[in-house]
N, C-alpha and C. Protein backbone atom coordinates (compact mmCIF):
# COMPACT_ATOMS: atom_id res chain seq x y z
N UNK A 1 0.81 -1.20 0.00
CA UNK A 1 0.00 0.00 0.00
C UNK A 1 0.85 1.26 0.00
N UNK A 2 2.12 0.94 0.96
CA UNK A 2 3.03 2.32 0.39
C UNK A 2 3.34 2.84 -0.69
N UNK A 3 3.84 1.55 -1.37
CA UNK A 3 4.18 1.49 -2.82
C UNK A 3 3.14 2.57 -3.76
N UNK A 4 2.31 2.04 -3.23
CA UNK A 4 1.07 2.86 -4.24
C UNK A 4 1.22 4.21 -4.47
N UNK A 5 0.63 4.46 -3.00
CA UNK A 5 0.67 6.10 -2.22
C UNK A 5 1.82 6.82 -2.95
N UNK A 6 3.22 6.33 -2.80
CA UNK A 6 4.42 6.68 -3.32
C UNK A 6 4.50 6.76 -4.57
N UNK A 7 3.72 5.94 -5.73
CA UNK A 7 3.47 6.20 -6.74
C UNK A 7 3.27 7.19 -7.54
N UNK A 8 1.82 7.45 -6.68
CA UNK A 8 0.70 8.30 -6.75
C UNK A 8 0.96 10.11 -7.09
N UNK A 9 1.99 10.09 -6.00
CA UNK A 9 2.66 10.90 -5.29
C UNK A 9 3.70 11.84 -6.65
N UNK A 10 4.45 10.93 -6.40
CA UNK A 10 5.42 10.83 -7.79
C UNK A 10 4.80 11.42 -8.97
N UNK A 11 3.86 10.48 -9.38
CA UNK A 11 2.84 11.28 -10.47
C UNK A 11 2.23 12.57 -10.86
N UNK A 12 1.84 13.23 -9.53
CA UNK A 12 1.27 14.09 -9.12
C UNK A 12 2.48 15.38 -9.32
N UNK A 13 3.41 14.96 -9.21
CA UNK A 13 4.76 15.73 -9.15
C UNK A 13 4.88 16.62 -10.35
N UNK A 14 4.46 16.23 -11.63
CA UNK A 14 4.52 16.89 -12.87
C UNK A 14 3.25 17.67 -12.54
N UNK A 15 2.08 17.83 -12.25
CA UNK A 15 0.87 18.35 -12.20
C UNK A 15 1.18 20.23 -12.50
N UNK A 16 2.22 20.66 -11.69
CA UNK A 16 2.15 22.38 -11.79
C UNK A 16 2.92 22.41 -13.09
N UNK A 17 3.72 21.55 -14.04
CA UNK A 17 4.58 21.74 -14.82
C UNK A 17 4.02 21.73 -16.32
N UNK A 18 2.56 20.56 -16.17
CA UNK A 18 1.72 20.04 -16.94
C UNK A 18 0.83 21.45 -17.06
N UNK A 19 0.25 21.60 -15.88
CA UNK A 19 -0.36 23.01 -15.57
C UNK A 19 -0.02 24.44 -16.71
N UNK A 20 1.47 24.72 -15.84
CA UNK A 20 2.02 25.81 -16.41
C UNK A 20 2.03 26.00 -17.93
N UNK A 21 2.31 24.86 -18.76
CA UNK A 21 2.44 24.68 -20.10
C UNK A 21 1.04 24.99 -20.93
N UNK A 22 0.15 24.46 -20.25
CA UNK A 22 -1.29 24.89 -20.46
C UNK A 22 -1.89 26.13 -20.64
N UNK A 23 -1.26 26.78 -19.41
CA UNK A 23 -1.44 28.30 -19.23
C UNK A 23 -0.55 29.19 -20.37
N UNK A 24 0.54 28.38 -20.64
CA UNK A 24 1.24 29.32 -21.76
C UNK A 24 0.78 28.70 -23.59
N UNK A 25 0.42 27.64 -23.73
CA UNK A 25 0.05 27.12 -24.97
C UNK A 25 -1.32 27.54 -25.49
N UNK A 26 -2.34 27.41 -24.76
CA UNK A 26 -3.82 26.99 -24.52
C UNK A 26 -4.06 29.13 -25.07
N UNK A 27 -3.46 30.12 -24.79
CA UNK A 27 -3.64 31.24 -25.44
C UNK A 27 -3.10 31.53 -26.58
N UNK A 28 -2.05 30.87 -26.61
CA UNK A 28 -0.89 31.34 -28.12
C UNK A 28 -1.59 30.45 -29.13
N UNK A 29 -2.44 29.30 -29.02
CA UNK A 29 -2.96 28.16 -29.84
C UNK A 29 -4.06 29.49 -30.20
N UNK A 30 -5.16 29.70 -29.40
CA UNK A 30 -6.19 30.81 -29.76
C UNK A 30 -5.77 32.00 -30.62
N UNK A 31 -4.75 32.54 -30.03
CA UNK A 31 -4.24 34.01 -31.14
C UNK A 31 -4.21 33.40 -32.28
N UNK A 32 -4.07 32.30 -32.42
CA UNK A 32 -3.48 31.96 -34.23
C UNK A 32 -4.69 31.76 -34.58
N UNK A 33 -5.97 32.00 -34.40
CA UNK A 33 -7.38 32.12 -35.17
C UNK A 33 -8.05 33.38 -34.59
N UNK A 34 -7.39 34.39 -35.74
CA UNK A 34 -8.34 36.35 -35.44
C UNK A 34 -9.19 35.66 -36.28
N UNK A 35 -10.18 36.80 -35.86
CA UNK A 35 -11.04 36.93 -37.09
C UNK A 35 -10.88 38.78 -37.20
N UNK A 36 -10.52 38.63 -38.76
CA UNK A 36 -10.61 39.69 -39.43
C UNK A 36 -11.79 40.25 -40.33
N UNK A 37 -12.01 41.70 -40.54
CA UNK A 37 -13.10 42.40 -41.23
C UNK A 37 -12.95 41.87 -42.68
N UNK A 38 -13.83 41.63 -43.35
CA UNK A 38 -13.80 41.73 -45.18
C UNK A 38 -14.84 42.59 -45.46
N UNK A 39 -15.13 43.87 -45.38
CA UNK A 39 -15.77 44.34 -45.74
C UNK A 39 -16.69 44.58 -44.81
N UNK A 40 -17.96 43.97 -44.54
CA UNK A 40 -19.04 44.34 -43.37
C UNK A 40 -19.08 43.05 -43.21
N UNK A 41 -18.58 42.04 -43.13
CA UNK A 41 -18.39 40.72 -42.80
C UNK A 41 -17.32 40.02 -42.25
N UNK A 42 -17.18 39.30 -40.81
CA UNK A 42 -15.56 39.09 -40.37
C UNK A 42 -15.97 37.89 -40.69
N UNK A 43 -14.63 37.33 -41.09
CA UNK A 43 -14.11 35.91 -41.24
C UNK A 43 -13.08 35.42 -40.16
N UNK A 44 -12.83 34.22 -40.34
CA UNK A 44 -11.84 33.66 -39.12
C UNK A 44 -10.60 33.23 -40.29
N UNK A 45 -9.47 33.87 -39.39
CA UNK A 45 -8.42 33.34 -40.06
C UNK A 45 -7.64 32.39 -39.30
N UNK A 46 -6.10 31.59 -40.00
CA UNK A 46 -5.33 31.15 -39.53
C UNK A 46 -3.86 31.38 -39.08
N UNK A 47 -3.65 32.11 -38.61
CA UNK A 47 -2.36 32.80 -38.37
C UNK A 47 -1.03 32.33 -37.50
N UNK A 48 -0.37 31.79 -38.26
CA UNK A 48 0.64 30.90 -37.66
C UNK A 48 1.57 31.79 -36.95
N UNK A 49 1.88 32.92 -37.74
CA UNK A 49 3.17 34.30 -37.10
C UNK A 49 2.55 34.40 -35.53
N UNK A 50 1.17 34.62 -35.51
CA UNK A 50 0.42 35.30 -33.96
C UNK A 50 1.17 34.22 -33.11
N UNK A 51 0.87 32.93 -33.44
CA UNK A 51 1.02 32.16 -32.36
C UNK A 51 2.40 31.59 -32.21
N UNK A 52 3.30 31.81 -32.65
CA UNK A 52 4.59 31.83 -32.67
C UNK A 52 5.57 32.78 -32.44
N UNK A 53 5.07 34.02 -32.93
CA UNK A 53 5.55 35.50 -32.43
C UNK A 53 5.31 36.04 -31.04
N UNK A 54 3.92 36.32 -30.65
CA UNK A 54 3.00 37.06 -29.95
C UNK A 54 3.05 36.46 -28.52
N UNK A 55 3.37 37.38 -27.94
CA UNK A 55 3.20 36.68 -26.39
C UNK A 55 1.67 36.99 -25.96
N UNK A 56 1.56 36.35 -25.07
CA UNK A 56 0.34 36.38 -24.86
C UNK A 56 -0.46 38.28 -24.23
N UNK A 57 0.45 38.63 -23.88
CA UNK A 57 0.10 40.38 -23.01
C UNK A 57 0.44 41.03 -24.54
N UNK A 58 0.36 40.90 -25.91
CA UNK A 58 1.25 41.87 -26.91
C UNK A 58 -0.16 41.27 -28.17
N UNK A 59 -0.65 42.64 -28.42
CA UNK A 59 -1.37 42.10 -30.03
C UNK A 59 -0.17 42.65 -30.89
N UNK A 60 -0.44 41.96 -32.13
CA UNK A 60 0.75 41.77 -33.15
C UNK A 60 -0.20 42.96 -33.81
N UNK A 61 0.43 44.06 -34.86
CA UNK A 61 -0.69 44.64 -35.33
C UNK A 61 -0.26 44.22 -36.89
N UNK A 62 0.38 43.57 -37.36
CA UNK A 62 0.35 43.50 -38.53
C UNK A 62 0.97 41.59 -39.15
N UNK A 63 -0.08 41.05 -39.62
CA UNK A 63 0.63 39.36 -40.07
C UNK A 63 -0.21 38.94 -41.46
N UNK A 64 0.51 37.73 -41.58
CA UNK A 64 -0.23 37.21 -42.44
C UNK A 64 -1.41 36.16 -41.89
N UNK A 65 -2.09 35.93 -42.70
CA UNK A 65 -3.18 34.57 -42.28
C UNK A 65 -3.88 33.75 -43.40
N UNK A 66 -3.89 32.91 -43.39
CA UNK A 66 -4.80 31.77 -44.33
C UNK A 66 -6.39 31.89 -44.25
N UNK A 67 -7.14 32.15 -45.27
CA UNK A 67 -8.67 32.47 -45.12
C UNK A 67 -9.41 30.74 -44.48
N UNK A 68 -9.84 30.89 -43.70
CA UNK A 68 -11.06 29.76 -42.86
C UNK A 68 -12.13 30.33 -44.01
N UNK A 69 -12.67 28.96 -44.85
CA UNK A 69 -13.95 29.18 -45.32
C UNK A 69 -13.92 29.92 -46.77
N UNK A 70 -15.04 30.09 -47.78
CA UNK A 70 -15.21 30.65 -48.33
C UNK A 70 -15.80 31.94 -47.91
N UNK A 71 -15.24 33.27 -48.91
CA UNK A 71 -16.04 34.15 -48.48
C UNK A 71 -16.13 35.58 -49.29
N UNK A 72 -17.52 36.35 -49.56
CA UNK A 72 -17.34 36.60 -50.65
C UNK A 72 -17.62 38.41 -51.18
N UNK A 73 -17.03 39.16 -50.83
CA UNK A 73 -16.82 41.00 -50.31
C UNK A 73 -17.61 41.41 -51.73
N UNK A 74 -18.70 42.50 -51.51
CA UNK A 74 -19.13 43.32 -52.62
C UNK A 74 -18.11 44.58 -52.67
N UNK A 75 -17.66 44.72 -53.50
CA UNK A 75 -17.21 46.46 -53.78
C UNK A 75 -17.71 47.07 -54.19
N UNK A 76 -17.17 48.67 -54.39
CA UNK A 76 -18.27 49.71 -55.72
C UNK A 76 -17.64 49.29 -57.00
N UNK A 77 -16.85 48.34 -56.82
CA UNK A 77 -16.05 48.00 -58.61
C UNK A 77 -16.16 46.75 -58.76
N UNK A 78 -17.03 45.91 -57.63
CA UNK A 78 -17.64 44.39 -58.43
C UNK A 78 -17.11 43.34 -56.76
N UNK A 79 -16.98 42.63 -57.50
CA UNK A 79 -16.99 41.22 -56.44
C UNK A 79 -16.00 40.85 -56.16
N UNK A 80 -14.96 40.26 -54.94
CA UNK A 80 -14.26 39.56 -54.50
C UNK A 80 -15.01 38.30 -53.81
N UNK A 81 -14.06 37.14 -54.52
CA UNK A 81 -14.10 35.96 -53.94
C UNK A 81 -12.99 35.56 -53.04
N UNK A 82 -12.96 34.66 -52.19
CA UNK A 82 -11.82 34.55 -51.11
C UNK A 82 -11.77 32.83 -50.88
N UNK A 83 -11.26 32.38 -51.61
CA UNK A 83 -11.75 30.79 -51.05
C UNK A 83 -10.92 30.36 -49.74
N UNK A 84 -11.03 29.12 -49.35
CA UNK A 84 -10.63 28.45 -48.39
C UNK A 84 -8.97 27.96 -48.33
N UNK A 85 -8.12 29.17 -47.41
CA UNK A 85 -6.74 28.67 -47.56
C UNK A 85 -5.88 30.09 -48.15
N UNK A 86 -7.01 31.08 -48.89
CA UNK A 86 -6.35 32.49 -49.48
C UNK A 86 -5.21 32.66 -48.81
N UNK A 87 -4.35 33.27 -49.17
CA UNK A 87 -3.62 34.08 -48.34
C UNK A 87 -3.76 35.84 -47.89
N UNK A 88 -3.89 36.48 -47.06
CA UNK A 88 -3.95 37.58 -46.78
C UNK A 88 -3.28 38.52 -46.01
N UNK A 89 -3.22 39.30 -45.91
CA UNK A 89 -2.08 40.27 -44.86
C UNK A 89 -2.90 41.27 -44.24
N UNK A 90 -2.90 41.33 -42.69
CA UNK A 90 -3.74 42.38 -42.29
C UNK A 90 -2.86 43.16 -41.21
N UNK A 91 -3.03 44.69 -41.30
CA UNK A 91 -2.61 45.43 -40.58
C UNK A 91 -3.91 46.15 -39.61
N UNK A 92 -3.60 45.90 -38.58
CA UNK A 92 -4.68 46.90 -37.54
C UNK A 92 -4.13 48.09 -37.57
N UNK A 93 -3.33 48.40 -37.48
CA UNK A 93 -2.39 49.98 -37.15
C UNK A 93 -2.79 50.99 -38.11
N UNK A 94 -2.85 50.65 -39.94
CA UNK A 94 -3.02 51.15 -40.65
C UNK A 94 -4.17 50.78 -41.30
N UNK A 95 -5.19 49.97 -40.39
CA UNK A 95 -6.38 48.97 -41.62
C UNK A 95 -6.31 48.99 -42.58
N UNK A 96 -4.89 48.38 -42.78
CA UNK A 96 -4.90 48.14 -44.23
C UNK A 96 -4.75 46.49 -44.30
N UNK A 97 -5.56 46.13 -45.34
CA UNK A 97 -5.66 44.65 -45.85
C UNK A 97 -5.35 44.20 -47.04
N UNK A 98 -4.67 43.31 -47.48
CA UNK A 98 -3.95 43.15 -48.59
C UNK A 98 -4.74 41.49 -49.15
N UNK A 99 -4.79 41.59 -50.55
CA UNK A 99 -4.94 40.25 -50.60
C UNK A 99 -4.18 40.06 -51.88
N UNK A 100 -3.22 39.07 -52.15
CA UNK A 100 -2.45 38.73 -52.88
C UNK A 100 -2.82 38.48 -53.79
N UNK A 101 -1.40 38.68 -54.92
CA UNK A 101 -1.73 38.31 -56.63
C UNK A 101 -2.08 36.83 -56.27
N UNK A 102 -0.76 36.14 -55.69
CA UNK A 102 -0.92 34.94 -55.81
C UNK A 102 -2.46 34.06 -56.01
N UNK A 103 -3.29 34.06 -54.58
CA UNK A 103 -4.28 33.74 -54.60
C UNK A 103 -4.58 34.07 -56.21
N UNK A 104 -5.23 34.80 -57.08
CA UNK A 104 -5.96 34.88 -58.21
C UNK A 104 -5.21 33.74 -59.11
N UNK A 105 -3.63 33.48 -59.24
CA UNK A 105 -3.03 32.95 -59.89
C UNK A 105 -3.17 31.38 -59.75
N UNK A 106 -3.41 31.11 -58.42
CA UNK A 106 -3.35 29.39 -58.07
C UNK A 106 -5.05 29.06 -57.99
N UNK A 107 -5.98 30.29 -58.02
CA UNK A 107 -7.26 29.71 -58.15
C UNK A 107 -8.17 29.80 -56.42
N UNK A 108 -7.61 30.00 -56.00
CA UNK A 108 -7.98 30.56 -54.07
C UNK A 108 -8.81 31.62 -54.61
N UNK A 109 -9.00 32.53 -55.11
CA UNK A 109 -9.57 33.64 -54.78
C UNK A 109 -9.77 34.15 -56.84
N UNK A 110 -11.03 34.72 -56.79
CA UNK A 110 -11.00 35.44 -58.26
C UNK A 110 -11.97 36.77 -57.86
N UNK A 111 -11.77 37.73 -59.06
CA UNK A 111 -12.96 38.54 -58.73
C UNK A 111 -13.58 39.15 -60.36
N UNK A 112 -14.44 40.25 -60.36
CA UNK A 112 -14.91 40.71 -61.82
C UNK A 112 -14.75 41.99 -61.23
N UNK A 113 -13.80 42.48 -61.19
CA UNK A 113 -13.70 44.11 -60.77
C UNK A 113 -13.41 45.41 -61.67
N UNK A 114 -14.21 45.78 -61.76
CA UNK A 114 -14.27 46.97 -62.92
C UNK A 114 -14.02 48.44 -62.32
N UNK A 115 -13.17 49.11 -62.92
CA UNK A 115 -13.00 50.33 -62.26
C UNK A 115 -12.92 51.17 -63.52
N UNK A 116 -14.46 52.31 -63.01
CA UNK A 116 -14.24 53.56 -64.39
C UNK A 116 -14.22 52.98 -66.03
N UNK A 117 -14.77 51.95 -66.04
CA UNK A 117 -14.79 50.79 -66.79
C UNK A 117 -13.84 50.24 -67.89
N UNK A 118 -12.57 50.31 -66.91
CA UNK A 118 -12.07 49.82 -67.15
C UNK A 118 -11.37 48.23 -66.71
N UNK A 119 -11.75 46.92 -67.50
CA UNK A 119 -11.71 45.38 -66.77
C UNK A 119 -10.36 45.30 -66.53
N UNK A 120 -10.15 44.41 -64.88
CA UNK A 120 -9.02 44.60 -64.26
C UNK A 120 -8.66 43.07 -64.65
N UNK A 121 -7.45 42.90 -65.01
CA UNK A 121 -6.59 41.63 -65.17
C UNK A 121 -7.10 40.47 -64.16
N UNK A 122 -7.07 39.51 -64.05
CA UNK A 122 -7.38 38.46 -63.21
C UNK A 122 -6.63 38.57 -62.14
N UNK A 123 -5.25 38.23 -62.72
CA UNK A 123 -4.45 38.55 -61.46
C UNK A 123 -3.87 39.55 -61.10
N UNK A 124 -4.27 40.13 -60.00
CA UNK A 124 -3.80 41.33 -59.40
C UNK A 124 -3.62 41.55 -57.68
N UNK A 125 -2.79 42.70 -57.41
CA UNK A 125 -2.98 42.25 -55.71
C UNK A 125 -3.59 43.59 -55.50
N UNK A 126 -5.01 43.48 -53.86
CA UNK A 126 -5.71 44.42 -54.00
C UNK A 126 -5.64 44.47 -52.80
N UNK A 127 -5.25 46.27 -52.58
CA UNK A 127 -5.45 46.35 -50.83
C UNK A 127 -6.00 47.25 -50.32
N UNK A 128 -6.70 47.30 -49.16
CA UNK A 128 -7.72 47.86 -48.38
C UNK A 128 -7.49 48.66 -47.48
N UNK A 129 -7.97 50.27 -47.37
CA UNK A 129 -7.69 51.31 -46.48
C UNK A 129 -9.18 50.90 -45.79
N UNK A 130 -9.34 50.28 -44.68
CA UNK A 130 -10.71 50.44 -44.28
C UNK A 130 -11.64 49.62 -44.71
N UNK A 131 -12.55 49.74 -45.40
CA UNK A 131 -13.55 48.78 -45.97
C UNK A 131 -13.56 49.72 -47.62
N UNK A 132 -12.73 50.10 -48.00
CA UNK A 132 -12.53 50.64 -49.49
C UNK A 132 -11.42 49.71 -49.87
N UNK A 133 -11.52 49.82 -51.39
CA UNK A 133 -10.29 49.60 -51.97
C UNK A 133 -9.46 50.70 -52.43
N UNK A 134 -8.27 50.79 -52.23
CA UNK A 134 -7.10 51.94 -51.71
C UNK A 134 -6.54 51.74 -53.16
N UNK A 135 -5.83 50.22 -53.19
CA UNK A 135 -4.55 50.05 -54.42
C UNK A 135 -4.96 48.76 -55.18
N UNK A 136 -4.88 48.92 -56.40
CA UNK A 136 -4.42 47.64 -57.05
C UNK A 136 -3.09 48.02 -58.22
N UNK A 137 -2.39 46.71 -57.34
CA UNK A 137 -1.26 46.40 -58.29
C UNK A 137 -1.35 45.34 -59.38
N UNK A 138 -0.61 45.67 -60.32
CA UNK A 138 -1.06 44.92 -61.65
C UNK A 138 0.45 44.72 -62.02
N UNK A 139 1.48 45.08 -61.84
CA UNK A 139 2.85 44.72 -61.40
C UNK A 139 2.96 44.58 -63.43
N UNK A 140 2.85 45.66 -64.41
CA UNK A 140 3.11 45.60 -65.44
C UNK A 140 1.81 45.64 -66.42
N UNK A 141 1.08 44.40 -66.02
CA UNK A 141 0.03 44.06 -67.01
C UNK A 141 -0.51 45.06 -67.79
N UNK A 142 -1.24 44.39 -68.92
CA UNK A 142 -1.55 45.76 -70.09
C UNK A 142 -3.35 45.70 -69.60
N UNK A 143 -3.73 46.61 -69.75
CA UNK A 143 -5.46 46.92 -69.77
C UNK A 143 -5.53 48.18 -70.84
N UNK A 144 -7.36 48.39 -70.99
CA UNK A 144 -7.50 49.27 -72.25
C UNK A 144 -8.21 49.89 -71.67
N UNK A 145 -7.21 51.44 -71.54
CA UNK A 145 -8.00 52.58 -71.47
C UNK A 145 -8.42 53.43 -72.50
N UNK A 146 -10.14 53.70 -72.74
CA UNK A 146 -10.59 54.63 -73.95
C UNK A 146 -9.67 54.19 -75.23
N UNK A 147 -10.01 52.42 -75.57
CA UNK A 147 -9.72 51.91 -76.69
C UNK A 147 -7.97 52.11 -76.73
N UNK A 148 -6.89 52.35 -75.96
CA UNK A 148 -5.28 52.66 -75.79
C UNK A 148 -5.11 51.62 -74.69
N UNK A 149 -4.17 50.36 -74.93
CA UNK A 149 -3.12 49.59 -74.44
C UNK A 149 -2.12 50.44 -73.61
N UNK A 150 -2.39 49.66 -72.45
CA UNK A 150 -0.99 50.80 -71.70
C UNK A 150 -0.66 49.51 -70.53
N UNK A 151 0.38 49.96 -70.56
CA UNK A 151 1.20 48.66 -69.37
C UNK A 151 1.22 49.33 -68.17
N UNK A 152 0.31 48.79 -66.73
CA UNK A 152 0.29 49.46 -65.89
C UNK A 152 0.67 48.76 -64.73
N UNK A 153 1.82 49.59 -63.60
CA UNK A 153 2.06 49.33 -62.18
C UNK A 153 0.96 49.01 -61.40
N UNK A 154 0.59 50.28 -60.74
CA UNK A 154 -0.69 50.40 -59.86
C UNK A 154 -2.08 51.31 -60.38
N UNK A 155 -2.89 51.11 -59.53
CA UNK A 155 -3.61 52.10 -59.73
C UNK A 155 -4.21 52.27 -58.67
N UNK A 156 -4.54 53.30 -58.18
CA UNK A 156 -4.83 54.24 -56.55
C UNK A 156 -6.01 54.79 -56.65
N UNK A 157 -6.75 53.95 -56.12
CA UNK A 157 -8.27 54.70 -55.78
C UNK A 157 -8.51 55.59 -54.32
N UNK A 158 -7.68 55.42 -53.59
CA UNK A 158 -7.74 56.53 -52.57
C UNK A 158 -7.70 57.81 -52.39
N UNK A 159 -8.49 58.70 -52.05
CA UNK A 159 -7.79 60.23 -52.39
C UNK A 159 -6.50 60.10 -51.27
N UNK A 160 -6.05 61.17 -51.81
CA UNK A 160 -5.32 61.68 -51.31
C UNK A 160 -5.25 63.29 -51.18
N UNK A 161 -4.39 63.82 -50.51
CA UNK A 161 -3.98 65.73 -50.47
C UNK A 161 -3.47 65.78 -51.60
N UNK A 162 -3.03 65.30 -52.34
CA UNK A 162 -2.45 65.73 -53.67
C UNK A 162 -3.70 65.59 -55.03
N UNK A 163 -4.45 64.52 -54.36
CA UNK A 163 -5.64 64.40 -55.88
C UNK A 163 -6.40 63.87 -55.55
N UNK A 164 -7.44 63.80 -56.24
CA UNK A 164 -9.01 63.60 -55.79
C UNK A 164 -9.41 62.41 -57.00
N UNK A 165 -9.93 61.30 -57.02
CA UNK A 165 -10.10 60.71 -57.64
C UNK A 165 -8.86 59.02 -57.98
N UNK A 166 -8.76 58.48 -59.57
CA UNK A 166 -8.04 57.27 -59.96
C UNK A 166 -6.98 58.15 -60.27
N UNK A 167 -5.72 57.65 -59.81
CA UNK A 167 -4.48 57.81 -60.81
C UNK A 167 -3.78 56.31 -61.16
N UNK A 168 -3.16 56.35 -62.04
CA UNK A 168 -2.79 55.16 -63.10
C UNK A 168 -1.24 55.08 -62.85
N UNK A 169 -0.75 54.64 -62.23
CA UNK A 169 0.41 54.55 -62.66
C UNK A 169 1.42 53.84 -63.77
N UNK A 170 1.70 54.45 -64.73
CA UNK A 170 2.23 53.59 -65.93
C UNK A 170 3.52 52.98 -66.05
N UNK A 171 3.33 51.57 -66.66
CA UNK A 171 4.90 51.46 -66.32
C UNK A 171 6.12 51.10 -67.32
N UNK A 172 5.05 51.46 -68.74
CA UNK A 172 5.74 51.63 -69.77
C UNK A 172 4.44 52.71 -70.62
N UNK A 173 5.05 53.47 -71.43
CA UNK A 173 3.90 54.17 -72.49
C UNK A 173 4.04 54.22 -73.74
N UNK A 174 3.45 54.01 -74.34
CA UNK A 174 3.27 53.91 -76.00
C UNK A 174 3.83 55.50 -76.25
N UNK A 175 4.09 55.31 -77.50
CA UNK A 175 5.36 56.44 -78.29
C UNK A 175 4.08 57.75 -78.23
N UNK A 176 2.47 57.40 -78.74
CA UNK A 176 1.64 58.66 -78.35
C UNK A 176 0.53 57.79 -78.51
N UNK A 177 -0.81 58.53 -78.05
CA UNK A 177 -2.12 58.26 -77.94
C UNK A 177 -3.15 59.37 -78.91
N UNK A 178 -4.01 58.46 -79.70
CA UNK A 178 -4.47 59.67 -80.47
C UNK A 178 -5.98 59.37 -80.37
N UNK A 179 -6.50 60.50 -79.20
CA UNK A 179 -7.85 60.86 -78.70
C UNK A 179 -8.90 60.60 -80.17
N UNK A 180 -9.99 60.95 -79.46
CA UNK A 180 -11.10 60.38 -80.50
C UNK A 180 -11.14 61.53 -81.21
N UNK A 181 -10.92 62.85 -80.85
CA UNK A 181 -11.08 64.45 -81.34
C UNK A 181 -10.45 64.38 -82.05
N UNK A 182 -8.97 63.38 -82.46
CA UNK A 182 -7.80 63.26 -83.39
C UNK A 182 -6.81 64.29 -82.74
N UNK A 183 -6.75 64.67 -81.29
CA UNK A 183 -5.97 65.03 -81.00
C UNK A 183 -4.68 64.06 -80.11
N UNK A 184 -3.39 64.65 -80.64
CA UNK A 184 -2.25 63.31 -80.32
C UNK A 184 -1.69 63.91 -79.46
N UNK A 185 -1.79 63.18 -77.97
CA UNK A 185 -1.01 63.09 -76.55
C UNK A 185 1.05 62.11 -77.25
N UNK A 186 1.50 62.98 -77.17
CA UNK A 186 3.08 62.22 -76.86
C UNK A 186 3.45 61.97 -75.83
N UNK A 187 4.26 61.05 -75.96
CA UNK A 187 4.87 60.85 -74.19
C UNK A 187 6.25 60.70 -74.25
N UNK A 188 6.85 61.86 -73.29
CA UNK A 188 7.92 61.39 -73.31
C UNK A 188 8.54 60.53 -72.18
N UNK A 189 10.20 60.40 -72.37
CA UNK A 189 10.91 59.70 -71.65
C UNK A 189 10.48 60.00 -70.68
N UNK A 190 10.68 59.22 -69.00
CA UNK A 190 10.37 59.19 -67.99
C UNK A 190 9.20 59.94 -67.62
N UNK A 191 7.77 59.57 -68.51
CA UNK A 191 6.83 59.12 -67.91
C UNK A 191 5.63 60.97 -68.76
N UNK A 192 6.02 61.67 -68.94
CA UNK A 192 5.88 62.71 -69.21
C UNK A 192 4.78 62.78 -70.11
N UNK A 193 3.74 63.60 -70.71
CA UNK A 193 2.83 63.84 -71.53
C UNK A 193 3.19 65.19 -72.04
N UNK A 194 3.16 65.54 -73.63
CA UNK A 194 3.09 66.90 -73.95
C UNK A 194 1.92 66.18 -74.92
């Protein structure tokens, strides 16, 4: 019967160590599923950085995460899809939300997004000031503005203090553009219009 007791005892010995590990795992396991905003709809993500980075007293304000679920954002320029596994990047500090070219490229995520009607490439990466869309990068691709091919970086739907409205950023330009009036825009070297 000592034997036992002494056992017992013994056993019991790991209990605050078993404990403690609990207390430190059992929160860092939880941080790695936020749920983040898409628009007027939160989703749950998977965030491996939170729970590997983040101590438990510290929010991280900026990681990546894997989309939980399908899920599917209206804009004023059309539809985002988000499938199961997306990849995404979210900042609290700056609410800004990013969702990668990639996703459009491997099939995770597509959308029909039209801006000023002009149709946006499939793959593109699109990111979020808030519940707007701020930027899309197009990292070259050509689109047709007013019937003219133009190879474009970004394009910035946010105002800003400097301008009100889309600016285009180009990232190559055709030698000139000749308006419907038959009037001819040139362009010069580094980026210029006369």
């Amino acid at each position: 019967m000592k034997n036992a007791t002494i056992e017992k005892i013994r056993n019991w010995r790991y209990l605050p160590i078993l404990i403690g590990m609990l207390v430190v795992a059992v929160p860092r396991v939880i941080s790695a599923f936020p749920i983040v905003w898409f628009g007027d709809s939160k989703i749950l993500v998977f965030a491996i950085d939170r729970m590997v980075r983040v101590s438990i007293f510290q929010r991280m304000d900026a990681f990546e995460a894997r989309v939980l679920g399908n899920h599917v954002r209206e804009t004023e320029y059309g539809e985002i899809r988000l499938g199961h596994g997306s990849l995404i990047e979210v900042s609290y500090t700056t609410l800004l939300g990013v969702i990668r070219d990639d996703n459009f490229r491997n099939g995770r995520a597509s959308h029909n997004l039209v801006v000023e009607g002009i149709v946006m490439p499939e793959s593109i990466w699109i990111a979020f000031r808030g519940s707007k869309i701020a930027l899309l990068a197009l990292d070259g691709q050509e689109i047709i503005v007013s019937g003219v091919l133009f190879s474009v970086g970004n394009i910035e739907l946010a105002p800003s203090l400097f301008y009100e409205g889309m600016v285009i950023g180009l990232q190559s330009t055709p030698e000139y553009v000749l308006l419907a009036d038959s009037v001819q825009i040139n362009f010069i070297q580094g980026g210029g219009a006369v």
